[in-house]
N, C-alpha and C. Protein backbone atom coordinates (compact mmCIF):
# COMPACT_ATOMS: atom_id res chain seq x y z
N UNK A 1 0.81 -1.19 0.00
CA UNK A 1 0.00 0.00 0.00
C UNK A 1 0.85 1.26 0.00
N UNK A 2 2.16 1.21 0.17
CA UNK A 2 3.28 2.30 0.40
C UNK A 2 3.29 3.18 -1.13
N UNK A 3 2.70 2.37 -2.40
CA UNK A 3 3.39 3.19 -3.82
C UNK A 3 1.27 3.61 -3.90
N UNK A 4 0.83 3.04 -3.30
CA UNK A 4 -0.71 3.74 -4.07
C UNK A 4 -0.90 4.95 -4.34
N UNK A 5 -1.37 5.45 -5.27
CA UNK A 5 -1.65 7.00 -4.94
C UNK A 5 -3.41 7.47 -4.80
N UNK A 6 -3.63 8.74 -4.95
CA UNK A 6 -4.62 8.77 -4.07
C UNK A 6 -5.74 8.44 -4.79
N UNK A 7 -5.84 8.70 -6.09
CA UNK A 7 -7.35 8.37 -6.44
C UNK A 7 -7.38 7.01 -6.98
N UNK A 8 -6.17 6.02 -6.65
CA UNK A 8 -6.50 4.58 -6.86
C UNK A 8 -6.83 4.07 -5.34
N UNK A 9 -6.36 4.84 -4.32
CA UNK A 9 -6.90 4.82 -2.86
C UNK A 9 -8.15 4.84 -2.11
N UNK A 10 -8.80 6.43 -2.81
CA UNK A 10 -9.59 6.51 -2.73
C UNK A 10 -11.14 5.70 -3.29
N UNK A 11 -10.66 5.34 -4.56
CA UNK A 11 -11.42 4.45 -5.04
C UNK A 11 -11.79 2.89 -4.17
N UNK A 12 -10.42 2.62 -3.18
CA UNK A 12 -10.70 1.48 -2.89
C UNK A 12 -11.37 1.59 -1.56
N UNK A 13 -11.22 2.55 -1.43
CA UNK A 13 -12.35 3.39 0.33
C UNK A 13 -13.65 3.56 0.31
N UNK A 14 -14.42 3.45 -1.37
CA UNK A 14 -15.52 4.14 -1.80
C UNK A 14 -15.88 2.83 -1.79
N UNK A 15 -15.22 1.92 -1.96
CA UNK A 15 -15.88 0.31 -2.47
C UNK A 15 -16.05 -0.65 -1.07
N UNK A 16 -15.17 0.18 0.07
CA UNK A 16 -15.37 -0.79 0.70
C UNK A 16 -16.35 0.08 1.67
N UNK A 17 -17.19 1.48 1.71
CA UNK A 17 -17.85 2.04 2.64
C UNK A 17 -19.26 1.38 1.64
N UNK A 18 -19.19 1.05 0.43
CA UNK A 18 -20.24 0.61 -0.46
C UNK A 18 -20.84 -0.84 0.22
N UNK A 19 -19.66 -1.54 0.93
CA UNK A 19 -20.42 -2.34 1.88
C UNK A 19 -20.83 -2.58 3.00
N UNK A 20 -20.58 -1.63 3.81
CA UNK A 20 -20.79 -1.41 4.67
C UNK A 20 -22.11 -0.79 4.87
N UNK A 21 -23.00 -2.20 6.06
CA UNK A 21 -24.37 -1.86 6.48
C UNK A 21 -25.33 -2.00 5.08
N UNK A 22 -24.66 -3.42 4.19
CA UNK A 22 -25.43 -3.38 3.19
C UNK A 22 -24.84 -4.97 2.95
N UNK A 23 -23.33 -5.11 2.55
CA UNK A 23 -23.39 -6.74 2.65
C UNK A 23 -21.98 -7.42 3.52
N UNK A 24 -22.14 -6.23 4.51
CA UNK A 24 -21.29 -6.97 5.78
C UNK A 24 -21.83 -7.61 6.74
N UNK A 25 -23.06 -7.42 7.17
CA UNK A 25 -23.84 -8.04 7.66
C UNK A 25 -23.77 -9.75 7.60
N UNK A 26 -24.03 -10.13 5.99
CA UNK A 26 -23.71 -11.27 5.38
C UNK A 26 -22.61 -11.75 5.70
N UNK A 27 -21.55 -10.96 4.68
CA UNK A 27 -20.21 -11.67 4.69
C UNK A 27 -19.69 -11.35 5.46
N UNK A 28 -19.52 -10.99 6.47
CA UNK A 28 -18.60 -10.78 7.72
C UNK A 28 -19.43 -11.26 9.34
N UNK A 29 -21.21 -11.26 9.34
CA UNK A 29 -21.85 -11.82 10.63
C UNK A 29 -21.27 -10.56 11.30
N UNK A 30 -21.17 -9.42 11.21
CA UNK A 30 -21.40 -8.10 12.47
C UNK A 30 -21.53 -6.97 11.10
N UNK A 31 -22.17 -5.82 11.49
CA UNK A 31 -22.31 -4.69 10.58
C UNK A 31 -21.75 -4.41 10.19
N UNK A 32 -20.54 -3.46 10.59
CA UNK A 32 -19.21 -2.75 10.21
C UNK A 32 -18.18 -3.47 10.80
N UNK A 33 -16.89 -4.14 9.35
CA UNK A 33 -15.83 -4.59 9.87
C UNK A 33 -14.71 -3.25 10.32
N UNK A 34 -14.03 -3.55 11.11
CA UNK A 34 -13.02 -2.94 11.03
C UNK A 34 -11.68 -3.04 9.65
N UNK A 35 -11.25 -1.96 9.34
CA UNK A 35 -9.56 -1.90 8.56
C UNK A 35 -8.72 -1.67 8.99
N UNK A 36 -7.86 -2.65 8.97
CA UNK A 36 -6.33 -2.06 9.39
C UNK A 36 -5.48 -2.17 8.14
N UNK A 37 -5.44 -1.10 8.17
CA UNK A 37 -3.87 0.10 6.90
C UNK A 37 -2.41 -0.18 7.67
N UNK A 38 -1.46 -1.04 6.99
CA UNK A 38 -0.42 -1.11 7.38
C UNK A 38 0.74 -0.67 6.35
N UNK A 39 1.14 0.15 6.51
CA UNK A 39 2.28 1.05 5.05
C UNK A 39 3.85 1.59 6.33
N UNK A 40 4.57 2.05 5.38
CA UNK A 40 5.63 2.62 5.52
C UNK A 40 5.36 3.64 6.28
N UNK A 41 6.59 4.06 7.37
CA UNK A 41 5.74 5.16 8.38
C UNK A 41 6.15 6.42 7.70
N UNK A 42 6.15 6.59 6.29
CA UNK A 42 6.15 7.95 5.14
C UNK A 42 4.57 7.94 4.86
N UNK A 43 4.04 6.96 4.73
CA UNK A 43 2.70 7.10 4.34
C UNK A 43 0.87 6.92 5.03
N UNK A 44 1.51 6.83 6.50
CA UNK A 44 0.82 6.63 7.34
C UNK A 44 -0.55 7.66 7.60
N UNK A 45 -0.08 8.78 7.68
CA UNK A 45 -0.73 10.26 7.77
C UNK A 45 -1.95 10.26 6.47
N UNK A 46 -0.50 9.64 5.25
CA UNK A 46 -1.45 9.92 4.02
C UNK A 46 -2.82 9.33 3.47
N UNK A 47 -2.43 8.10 3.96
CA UNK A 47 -3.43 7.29 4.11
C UNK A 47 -4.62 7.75 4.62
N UNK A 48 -4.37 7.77 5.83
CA UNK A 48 -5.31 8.42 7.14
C UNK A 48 -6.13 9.64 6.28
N UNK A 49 -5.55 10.87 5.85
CA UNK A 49 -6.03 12.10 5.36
C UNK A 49 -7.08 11.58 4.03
N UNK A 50 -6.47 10.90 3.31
CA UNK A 50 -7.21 10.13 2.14
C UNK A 50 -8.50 9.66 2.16
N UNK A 51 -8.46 8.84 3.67
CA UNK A 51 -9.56 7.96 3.89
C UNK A 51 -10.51 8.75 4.75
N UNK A 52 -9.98 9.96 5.39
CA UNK A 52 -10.79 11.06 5.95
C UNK A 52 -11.97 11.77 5.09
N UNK A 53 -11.19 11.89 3.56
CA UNK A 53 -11.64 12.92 2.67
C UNK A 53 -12.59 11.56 2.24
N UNK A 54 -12.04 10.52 1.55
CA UNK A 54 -13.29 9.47 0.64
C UNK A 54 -14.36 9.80 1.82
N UNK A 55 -14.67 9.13 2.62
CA UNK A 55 -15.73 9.15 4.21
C UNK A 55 -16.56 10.35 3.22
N UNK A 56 -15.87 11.55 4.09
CA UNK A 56 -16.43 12.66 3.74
C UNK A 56 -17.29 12.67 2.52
N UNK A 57 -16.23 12.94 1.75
CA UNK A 57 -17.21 12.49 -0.06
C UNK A 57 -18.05 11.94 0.27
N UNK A 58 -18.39 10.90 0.78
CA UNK A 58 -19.27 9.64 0.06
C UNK A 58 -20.56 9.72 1.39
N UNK A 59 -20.20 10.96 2.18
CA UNK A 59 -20.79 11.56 3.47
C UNK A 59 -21.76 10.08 3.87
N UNK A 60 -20.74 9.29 4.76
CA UNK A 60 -20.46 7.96 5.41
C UNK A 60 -20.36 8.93 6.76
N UNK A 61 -20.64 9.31 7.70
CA UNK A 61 -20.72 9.71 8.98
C UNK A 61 -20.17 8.91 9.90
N UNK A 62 -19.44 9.10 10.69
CA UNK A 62 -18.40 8.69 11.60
C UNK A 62 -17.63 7.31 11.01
N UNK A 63 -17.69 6.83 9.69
CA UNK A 63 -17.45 5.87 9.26
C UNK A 63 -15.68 5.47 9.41
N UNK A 64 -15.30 6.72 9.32
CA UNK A 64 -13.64 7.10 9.44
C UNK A 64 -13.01 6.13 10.03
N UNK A 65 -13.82 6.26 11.68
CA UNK A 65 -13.64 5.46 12.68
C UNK A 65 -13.42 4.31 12.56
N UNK A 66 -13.82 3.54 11.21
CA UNK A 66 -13.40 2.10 11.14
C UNK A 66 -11.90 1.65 10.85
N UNK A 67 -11.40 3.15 10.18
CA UNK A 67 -10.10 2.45 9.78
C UNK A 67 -8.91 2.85 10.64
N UNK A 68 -7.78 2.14 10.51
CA UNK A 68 -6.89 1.93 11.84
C UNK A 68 -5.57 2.21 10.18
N UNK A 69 -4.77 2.72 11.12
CA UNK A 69 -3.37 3.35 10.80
C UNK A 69 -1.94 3.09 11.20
N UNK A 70 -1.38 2.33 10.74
CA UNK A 70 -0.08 2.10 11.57
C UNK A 70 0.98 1.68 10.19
N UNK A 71 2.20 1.37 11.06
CA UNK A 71 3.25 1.48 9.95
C UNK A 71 3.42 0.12 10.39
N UNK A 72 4.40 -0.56 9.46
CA UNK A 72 5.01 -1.88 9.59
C UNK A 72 5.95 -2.41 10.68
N UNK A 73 5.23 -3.24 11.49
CA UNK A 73 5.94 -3.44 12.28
C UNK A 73 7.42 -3.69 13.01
N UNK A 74 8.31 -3.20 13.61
CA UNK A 74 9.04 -3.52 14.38
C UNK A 74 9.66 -4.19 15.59
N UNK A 75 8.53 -4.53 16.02
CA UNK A 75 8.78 -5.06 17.48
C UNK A 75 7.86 -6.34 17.23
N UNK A 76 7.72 -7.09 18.68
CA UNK A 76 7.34 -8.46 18.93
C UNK A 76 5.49 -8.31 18.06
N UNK A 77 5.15 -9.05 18.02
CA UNK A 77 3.64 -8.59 18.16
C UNK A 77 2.63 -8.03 19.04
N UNK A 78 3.35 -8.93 20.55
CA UNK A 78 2.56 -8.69 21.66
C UNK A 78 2.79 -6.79 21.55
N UNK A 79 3.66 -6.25 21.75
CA UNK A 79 4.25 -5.12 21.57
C UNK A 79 3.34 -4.31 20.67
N UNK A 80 3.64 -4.75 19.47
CA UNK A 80 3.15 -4.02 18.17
C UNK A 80 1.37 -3.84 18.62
N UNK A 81 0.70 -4.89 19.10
CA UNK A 81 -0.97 -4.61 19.26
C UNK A 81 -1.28 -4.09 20.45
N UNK A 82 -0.23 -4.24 21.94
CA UNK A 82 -0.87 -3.58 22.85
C UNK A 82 0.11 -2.20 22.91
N UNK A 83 0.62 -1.34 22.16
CA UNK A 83 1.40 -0.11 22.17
C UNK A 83 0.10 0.90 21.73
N UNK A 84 0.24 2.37 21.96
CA UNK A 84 -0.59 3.02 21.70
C UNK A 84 0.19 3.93 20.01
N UNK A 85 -0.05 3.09 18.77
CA UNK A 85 0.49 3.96 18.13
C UNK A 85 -0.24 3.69 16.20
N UNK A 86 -1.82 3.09 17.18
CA UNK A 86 -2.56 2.90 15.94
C UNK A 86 -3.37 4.30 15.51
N UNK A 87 -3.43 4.97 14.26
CA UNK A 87 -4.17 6.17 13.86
C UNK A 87 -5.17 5.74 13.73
N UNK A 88 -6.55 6.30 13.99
CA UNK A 88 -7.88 5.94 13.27
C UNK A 88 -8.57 6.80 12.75
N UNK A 89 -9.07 6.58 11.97
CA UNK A 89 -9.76 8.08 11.30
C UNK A 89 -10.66 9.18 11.85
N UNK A 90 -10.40 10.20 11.88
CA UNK A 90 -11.59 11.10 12.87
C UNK A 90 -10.60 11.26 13.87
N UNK A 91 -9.10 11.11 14.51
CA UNK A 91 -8.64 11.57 15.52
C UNK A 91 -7.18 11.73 15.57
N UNK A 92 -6.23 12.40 16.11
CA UNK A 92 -4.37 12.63 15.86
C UNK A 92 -4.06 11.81 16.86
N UNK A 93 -4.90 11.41 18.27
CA UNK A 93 -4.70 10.78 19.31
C UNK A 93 -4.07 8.81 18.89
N UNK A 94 -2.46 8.74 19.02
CA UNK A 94 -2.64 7.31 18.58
C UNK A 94 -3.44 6.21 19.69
N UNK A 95 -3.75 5.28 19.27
CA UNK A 95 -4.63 4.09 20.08
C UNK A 95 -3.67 2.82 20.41
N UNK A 96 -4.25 2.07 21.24
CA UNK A 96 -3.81 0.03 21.07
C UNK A 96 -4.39 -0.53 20.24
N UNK A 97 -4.27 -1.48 19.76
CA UNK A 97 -5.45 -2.56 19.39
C UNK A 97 -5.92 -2.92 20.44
N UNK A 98 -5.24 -3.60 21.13
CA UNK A 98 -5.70 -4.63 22.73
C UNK A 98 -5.05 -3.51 23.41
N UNK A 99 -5.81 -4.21 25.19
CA UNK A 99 -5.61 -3.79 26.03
C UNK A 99 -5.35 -4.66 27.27
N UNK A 100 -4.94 -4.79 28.27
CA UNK A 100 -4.86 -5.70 29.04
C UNK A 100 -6.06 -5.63 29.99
């Protein structure tokens, strides 16, 4: 995801808010899945801003919130999911995945 640019990005944000609360229900058994965006920590932000603006466009309301932001890992896993340094859309504040 590090070479995408934005309107082949955006396109793929429009397709997947297109299922959401329409055939995730089905194929996934809960409403809204979550995304996790994993890129180079050059393109982390960009991502994030990208998937801020598709939302917007496609005026998906708090939908942002589904997607998660982080760069490629470095550390153990345990590390990598309970650290606070996931972006999600709609906020600058980084998150965990897990928590203890």
């Amino acid at each position: 995801m590090d070479e995408e640019e934005r309107p082949v990005w955006m396109e793929k944000i429009e397709k997947y808010l297109g299922i959401f609360g329409k055939e995730a229900q089905r194929a996934f058994g809960f409403r809204h899945p979550r995304i996790l965006c994993v890129t180079k920590p050059s393109h982390v932000k960009k991502l994030k801003e990208w998937t801020e603006d598709a939302v917007a466009n496609a005026a998906y309301a708090d939908h942002e919130k589904l997607f998660f932001f982080c760069e490629f890992p470095t550390t153990s896993a345990e590390a990598f999911f309970l650290t606070p340094h996931f972006l999600i859309g709609g906020s600058d504040s980084p998150v965990s995945l897990f928590v203890w």
